[in-house]
PDB file of N, CA and C in Angstrom:
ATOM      1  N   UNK A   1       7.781 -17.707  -8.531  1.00  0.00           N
ATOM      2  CA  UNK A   1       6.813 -18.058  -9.546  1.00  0.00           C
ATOM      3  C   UNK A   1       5.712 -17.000  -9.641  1.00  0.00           C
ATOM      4  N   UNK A   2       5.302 -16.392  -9.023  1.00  0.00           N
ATOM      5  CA  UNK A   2       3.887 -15.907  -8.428  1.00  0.00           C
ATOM      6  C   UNK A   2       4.734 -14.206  -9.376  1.00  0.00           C
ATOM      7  N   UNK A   3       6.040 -13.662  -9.334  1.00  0.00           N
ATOM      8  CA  UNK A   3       6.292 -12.622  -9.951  1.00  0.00           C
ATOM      9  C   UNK A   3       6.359 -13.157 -10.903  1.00  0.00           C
ATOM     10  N   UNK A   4       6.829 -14.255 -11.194  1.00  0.00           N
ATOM     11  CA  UNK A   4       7.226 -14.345 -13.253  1.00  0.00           C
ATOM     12  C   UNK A   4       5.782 -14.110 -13.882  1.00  0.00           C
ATOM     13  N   UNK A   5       4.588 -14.597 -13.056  1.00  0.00           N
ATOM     14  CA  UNK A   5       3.279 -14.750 -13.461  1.00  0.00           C
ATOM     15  C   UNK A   5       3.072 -13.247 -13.249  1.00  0.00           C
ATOM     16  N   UNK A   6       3.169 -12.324 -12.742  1.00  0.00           N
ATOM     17  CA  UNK A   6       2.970 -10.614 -12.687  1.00  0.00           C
ATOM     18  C   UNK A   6       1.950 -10.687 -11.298  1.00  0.00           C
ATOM     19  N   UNK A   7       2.572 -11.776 -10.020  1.00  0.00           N
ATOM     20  CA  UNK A   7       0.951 -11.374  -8.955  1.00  0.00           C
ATOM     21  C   UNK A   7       1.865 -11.118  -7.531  1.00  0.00           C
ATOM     22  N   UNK A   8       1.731 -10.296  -7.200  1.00  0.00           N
ATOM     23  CA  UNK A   8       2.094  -9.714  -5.685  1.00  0.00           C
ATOM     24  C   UNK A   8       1.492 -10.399  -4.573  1.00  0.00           C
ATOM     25  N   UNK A   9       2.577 -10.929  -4.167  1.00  0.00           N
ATOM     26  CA  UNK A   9       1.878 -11.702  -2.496  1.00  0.00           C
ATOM     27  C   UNK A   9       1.697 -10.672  -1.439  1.00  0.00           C
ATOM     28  N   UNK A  10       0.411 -10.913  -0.917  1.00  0.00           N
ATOM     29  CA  UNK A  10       0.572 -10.380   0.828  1.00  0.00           C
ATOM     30  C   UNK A  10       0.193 -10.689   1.705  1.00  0.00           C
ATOM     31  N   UNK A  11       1.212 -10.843   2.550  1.00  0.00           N
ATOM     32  CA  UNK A  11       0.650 -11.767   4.100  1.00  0.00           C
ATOM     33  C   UNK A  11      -0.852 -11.316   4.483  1.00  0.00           C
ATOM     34  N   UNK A  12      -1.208 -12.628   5.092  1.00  0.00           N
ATOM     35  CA  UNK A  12      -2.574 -12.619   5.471  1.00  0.00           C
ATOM     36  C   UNK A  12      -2.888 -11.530   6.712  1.00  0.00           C
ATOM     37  N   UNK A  13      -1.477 -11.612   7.543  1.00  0.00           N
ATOM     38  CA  UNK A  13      -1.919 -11.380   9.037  1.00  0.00           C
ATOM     39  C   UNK A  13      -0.283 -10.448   8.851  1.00  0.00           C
ATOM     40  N   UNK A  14      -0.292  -8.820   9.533  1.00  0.00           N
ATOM     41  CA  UNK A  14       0.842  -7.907   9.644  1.00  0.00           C
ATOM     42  C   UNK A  14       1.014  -7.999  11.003  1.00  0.00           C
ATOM     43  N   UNK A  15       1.858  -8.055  11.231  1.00  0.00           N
ATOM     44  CA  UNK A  15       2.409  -7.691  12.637  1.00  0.00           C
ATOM     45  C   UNK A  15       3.035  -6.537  12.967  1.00  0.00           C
ATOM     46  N   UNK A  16       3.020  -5.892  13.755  1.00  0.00           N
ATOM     47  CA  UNK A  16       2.923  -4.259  14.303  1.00  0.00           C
ATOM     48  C   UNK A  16       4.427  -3.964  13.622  1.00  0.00           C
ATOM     49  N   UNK A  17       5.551  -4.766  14.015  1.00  0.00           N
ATOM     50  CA  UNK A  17       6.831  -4.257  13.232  1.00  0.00           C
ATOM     51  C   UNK A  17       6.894  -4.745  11.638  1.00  0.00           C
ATOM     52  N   UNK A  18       6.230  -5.293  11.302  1.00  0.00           N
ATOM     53  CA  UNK A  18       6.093  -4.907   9.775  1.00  0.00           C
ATOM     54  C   UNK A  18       5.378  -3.892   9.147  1.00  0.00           C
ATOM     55  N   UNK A  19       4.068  -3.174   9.701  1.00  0.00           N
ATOM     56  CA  UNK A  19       3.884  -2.239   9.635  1.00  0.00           C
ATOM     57  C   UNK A  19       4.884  -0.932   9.574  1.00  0.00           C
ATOM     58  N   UNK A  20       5.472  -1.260  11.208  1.00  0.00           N
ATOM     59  CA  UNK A  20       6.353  -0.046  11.493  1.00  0.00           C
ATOM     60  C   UNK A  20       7.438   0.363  10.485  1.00  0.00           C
ATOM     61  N   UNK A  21       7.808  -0.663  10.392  1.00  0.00           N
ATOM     62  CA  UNK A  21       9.167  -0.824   9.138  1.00  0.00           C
ATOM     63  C   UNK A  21       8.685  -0.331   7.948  1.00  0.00           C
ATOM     64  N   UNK A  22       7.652  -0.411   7.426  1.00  0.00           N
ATOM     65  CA  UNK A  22       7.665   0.213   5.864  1.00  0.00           C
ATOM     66  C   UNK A  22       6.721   1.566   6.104  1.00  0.00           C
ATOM     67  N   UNK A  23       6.158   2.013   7.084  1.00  0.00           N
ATOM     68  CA  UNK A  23       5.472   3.428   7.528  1.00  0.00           C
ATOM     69  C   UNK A  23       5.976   4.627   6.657  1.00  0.00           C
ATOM     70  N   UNK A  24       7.390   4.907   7.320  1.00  0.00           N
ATOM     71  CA  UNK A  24       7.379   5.766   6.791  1.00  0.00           C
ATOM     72  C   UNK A  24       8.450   5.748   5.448  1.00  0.00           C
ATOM     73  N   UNK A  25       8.857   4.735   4.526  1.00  0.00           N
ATOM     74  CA  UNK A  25       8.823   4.318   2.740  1.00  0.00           C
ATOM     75  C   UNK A  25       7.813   4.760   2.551  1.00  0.00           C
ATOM     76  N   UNK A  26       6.995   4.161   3.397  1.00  0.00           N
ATOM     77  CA  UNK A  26       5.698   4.457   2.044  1.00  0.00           C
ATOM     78  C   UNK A  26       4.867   5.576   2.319  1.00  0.00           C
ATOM     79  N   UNK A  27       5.007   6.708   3.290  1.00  0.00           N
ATOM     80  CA  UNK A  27       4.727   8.193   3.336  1.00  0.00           C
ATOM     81  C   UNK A  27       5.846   8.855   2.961  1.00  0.00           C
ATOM     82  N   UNK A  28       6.758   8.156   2.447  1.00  0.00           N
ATOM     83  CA  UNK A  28       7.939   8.977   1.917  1.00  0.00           C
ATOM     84  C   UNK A  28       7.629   9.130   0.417  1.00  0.00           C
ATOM     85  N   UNK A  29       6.668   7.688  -0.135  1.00  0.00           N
ATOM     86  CA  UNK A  29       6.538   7.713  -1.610  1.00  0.00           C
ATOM     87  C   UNK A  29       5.334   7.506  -2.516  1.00  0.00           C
ATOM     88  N   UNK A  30       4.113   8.021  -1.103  1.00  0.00           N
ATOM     89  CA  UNK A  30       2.893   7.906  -1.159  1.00  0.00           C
ATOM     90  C   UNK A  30       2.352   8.921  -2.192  1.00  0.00           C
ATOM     91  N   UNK A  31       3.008  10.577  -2.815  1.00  0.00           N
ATOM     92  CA  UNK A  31       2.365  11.503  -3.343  1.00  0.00           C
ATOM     93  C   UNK A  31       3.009  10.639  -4.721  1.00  0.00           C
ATOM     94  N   UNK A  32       4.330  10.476  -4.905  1.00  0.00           N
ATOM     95  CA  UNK A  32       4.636   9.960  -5.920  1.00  0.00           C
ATOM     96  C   UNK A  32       3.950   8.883  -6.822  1.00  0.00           C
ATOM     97  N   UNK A  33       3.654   7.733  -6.021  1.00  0.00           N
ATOM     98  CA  UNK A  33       2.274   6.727  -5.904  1.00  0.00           C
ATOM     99  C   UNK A  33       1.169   7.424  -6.501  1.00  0.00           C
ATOM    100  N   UNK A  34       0.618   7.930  -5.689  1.00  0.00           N
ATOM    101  CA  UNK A  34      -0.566   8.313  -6.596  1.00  0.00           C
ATOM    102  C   UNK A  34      -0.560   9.088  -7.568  1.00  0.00           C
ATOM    103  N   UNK A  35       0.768   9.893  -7.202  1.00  0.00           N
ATOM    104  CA  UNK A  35       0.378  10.768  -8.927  1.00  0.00           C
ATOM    105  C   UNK A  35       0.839  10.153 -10.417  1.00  0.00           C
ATOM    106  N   UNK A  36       1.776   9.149  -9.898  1.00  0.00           N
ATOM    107  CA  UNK A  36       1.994   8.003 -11.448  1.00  0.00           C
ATOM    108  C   UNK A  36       0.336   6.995 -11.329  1.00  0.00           C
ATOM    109  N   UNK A  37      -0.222   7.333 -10.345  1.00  0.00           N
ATOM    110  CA  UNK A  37      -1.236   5.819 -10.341  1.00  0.00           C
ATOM    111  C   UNK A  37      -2.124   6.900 -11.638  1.00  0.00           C
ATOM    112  N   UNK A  38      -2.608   8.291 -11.088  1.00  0.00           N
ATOM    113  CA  UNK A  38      -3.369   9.125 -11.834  1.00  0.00           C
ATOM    114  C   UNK A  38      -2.765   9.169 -13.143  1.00  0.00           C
ATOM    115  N   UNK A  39      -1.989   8.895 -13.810  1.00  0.00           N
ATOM    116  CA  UNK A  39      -1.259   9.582 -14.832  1.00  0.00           C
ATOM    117  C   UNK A  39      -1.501   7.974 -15.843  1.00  0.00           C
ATOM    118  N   UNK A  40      -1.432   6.986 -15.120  1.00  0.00           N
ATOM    119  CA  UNK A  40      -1.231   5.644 -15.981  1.00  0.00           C
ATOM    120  C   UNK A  40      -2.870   5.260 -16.104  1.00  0.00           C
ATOM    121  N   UNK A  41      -4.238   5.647 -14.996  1.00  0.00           N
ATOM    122  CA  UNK A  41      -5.268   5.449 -15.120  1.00  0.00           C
ATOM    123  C   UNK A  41      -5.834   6.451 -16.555  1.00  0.00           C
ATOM    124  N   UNK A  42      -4.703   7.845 -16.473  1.00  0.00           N
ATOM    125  CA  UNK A  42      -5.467   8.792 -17.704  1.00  0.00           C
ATOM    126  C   UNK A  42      -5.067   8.533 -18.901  1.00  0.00           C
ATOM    127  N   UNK A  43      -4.125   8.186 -18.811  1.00  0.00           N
ATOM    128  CA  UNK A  43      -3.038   8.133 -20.437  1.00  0.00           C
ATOM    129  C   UNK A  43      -3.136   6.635 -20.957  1.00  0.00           C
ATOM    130  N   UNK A  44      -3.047   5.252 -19.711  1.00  0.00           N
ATOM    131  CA  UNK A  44      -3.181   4.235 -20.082  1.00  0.00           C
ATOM    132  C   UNK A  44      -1.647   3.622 -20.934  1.00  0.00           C
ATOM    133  N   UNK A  45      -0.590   4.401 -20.639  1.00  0.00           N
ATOM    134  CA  UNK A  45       1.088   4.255 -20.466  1.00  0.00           C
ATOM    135  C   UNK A  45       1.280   3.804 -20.020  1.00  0.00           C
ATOM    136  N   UNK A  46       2.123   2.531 -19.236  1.00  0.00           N
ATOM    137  CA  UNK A  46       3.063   2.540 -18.596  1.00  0.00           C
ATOM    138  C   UNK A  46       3.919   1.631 -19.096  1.00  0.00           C
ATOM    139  N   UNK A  47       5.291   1.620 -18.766  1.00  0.00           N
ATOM    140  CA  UNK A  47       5.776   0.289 -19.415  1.00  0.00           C
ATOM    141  C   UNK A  47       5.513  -1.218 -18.140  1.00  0.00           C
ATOM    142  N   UNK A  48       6.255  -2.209 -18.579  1.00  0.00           N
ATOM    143  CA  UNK A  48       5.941  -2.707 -17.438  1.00  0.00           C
ATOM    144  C   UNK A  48       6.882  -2.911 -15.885  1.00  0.00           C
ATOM    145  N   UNK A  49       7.975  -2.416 -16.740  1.00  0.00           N
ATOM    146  CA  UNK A  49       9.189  -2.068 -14.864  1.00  0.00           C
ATOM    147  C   UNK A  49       7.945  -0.879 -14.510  1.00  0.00           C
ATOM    148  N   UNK A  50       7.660   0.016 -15.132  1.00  0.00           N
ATOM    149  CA  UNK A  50       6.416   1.209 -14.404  1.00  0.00           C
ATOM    150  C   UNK A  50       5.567   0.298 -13.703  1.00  0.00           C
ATOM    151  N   UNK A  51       4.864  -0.629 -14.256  1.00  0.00           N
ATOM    152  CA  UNK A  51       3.322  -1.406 -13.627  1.00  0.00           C
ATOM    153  C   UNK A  51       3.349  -2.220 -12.714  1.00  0.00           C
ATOM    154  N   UNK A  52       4.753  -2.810 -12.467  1.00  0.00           N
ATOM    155  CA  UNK A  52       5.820  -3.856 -11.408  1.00  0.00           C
ATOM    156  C   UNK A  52       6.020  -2.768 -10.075  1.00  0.00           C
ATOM    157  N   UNK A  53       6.405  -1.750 -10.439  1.00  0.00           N
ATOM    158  CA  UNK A  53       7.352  -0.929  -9.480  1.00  0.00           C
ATOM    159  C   UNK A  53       6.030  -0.541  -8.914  1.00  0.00           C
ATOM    160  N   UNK A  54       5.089   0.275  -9.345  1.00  0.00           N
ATOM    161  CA  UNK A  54       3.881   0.750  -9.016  1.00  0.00           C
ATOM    162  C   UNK A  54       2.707  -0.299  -8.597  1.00  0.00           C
ATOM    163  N   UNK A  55       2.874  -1.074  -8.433  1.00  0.00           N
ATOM    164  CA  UNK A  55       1.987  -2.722  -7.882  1.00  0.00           C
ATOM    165  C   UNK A  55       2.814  -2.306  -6.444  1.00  0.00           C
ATOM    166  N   UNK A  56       3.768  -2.686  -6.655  1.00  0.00           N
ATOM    167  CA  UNK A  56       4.855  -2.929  -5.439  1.00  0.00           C
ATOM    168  C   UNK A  56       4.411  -1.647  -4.461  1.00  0.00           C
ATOM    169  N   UNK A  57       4.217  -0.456  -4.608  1.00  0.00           N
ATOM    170  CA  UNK A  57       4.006   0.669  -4.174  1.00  0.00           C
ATOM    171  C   UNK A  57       2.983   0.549  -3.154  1.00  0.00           C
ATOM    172  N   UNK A  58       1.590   0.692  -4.474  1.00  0.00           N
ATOM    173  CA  UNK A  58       0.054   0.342  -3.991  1.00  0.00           C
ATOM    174  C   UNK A  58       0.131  -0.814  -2.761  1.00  0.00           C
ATOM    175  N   UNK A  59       0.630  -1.958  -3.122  1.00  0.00           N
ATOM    176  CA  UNK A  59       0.605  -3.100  -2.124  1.00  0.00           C
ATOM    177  C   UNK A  59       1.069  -2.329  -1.075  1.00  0.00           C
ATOM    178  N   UNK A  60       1.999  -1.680  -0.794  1.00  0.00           N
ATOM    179  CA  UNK A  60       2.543  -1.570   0.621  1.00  0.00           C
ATOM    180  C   UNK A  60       1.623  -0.320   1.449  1.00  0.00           C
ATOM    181  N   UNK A  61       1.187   0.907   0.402  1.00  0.00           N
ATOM    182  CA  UNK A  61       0.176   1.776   0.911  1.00  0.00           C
ATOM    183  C   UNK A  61      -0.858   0.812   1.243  1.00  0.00           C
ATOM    184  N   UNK A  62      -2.021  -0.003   0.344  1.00  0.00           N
ATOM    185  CA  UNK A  62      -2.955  -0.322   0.947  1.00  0.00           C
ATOM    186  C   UNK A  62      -2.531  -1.126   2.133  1.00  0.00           C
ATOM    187  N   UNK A  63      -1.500  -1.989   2.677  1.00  0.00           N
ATOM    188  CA  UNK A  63      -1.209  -2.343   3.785  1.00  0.00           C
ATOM    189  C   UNK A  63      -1.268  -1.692   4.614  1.00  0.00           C
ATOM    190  N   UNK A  64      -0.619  -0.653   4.633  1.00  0.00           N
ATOM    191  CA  UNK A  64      -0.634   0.605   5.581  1.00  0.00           C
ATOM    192  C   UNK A  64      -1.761   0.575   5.668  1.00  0.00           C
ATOM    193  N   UNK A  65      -2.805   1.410   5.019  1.00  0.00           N
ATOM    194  CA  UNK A  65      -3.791   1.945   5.208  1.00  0.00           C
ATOM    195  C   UNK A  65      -4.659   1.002   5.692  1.00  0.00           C
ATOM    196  N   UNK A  66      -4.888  -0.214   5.866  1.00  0.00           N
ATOM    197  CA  UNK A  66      -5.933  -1.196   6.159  1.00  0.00           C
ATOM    198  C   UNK A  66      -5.553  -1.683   7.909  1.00  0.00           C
ATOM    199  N   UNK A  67      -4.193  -1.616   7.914  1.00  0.00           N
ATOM    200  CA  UNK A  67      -3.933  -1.443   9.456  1.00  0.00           C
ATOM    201  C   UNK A  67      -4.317  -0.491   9.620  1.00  0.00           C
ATOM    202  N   UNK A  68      -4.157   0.741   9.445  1.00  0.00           N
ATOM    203  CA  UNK A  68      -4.625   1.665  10.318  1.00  0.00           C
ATOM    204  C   UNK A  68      -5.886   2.288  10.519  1.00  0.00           C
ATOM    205  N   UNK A  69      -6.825   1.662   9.512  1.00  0.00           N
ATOM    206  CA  UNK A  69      -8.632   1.902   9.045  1.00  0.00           C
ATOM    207  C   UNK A  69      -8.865   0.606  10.578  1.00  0.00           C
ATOM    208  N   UNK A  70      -8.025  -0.277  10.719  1.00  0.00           N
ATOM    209  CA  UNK A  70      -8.332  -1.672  11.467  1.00  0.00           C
ATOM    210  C   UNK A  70      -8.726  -1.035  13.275  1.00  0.00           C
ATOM    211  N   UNK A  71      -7.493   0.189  12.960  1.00  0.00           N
ATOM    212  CA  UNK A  71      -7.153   0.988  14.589  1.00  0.00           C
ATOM    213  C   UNK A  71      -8.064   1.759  15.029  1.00  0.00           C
ATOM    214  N   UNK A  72      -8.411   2.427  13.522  1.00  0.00           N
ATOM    215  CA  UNK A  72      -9.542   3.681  14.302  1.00  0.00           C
ATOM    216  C   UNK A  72     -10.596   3.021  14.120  1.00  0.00           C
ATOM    217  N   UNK A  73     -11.116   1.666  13.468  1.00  0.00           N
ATOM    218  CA  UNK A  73     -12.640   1.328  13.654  1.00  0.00           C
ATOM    219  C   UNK A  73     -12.796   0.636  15.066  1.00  0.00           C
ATOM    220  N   UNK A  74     -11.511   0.070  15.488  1.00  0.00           N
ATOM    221  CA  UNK A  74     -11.359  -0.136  17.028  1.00  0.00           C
ATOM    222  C   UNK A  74     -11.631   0.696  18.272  1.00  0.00           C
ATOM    223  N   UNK A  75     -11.155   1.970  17.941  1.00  0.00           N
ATOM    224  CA  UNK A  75     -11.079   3.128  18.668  1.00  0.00           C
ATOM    225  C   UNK A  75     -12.356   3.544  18.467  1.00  0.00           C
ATOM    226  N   UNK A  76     -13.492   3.481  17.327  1.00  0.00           N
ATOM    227  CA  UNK A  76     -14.684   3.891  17.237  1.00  0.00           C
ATOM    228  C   UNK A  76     -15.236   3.040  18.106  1.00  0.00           C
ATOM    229  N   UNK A  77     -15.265   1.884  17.937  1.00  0.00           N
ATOM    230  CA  UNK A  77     -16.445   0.821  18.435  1.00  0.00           C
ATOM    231  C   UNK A  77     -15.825   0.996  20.276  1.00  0.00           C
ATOM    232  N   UNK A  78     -14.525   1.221  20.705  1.00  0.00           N
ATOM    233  CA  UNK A  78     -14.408   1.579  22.300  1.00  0.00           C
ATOM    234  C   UNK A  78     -14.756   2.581  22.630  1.00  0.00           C
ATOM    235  N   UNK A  79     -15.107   3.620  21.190  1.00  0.00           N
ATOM    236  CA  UNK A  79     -15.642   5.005  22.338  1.00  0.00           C
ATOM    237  C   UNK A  79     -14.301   5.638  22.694  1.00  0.00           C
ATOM    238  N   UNK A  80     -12.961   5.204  22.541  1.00  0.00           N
ATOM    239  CA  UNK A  80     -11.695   6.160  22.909  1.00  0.00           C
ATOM    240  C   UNK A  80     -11.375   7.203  22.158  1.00  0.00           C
ATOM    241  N   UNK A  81     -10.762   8.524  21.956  1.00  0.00           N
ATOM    242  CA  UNK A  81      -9.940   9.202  21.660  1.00  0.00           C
ATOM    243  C   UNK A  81      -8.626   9.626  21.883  1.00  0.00           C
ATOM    244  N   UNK A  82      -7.489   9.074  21.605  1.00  0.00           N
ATOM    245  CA  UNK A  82      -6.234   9.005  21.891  1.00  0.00           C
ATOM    246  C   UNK A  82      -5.607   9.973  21.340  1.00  0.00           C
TER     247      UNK A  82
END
Protein backbone atom coordinates (compact mmCIF):
# COMPACT_ATOMS: atom_id res chain seq x y z
CA UNK A 1 0.00 0.00 0.00
CA UNK A 2 2.53 2.53 1.26
CA UNK A 3 4.28 2.11 -2.70
CA UNK A 4 0.95 2.38 -4.60
CA UNK A 5 0.67 5.70 -2.42
CA UNK A 6 4.53 6.72 -3.78
CA UNK A 7 6.10 6.49 0.23
CA UNK A 8 9.27 4.46 1.02
CA UNK A 9 9.44 2.62 4.30
CA UNK A 10 12.46 2.54 6.61
CA UNK A 11 13.16 0.58 9.49
CA UNK A 12 13.38 2.43 12.58
CA UNK A 13 16.39 0.56 14.05
CA UNK A 14 19.47 -1.11 11.26
CA UNK A 15 21.27 -3.76 12.36
CA UNK A 16 25.01 -4.03 11.51
CA UNK A 17 24.23 -6.83 8.68
CA UNK A 18 21.78 -4.78 7.04
CA UNK A 19 24.00 -2.12 6.81
CA UNK A 20 26.74 -4.47 5.66
CA UNK A 21 24.65 -5.96 2.93
CA UNK A 22 23.72 -2.89 0.99
CA UNK A 23 27.41 -0.94 1.70
CA UNK A 24 28.83 -1.57 -0.98
CA UNK A 25 25.29 -1.30 -3.80
CA UNK A 26 25.15 1.69 -2.67
CA UNK A 27 29.00 2.93 -3.12
CA UNK A 28 28.70 1.09 -6.20
CA UNK A 29 25.73 3.57 -7.23
CA UNK A 30 26.31 6.48 -5.07
CA UNK A 31 28.06 8.92 -8.06
CA UNK A 32 25.24 7.78 -10.27
CA UNK A 33 22.69 8.88 -7.39
CA UNK A 34 23.73 12.03 -7.13
CA UNK A 35 24.39 12.99 -10.44
CA UNK A 36 20.62 12.04 -11.66
CA UNK A 37 19.59 13.66 -8.08
CA UNK A 38 21.57 17.05 -9.60
CA UNK A 39 20.16 16.78 -13.01
CA UNK A 40 16.26 16.22 -11.85
CA UNK A 41 16.77 19.17 -9.00
CA UNK A 42 18.07 21.45 -12.32
CA UNK A 43 15.88 20.49 -15.16
CA UNK A 44 12.87 19.38 -12.91
CA UNK A 45 12.48 15.97 -15.47
CA UNK A 46 12.03 12.97 -14.40
CA UNK A 47 9.60 10.45 -15.29
CA UNK A 48 8.24 8.58 -12.54
CA UNK A 49 10.07 4.82 -12.84
CA UNK A 50 13.15 7.83 -12.67
CA UNK A 51 11.58 9.37 -9.18
CA UNK A 52 10.70 5.57 -7.79
CA UNK A 53 14.13 4.18 -8.75
CA UNK A 54 15.93 7.35 -7.41
CA UNK A 55 13.80 7.47 -3.89
CA UNK A 56 14.87 3.86 -3.66
CA UNK A 57 18.59 4.97 -4.13
CA UNK A 58 18.60 8.13 -1.72
CA UNK A 59 16.80 5.86 0.97
CA UNK A 60 19.52 3.37 1.04
CA UNK A 61 22.55 6.14 0.85
CA UNK A 62 20.98 8.19 3.59
CA UNK A 63 20.84 4.86 5.60
CA UNK A 64 24.25 4.34 5.05
CA UNK A 65 25.29 7.54 5.82
CA UNK A 66 23.33 8.05 9.18
CA UNK A 67 24.90 4.77 10.48
CA UNK A 68 27.98 5.80 9.90
CA UNK A 69 27.64 9.83 11.06
CA UNK A 70 26.04 7.48 14.32
CA UNK A 71 29.95 5.76 14.50
CA UNK A 72 32.11 8.64 14.25
CA UNK A 73 29.94 10.91 16.64
CA UNK A 74 30.58 7.87 18.98
CA UNK A 75 34.19 7.76 18.33
CA UNK A 76 34.17 11.67 18.91
CA UNK A 77 32.39 11.76 22.19
CA UNK A 78 35.11 8.46 23.36
CA UNK A 79 38.01 10.41 22.35
CA UNK A 80 39.11 7.14 20.05
CA UNK A 81 40.83 7.06 16.74
CA UNK A 82 40.64 3.78 15.01
Amino acid sequence: MAHKLCYHLTPVQLGHGDVVEIMEDVADKANDTVKTTIRVLADGIVTVEEAHKLGHELTKLRRVAEHAMKIVRGLEKAGASK
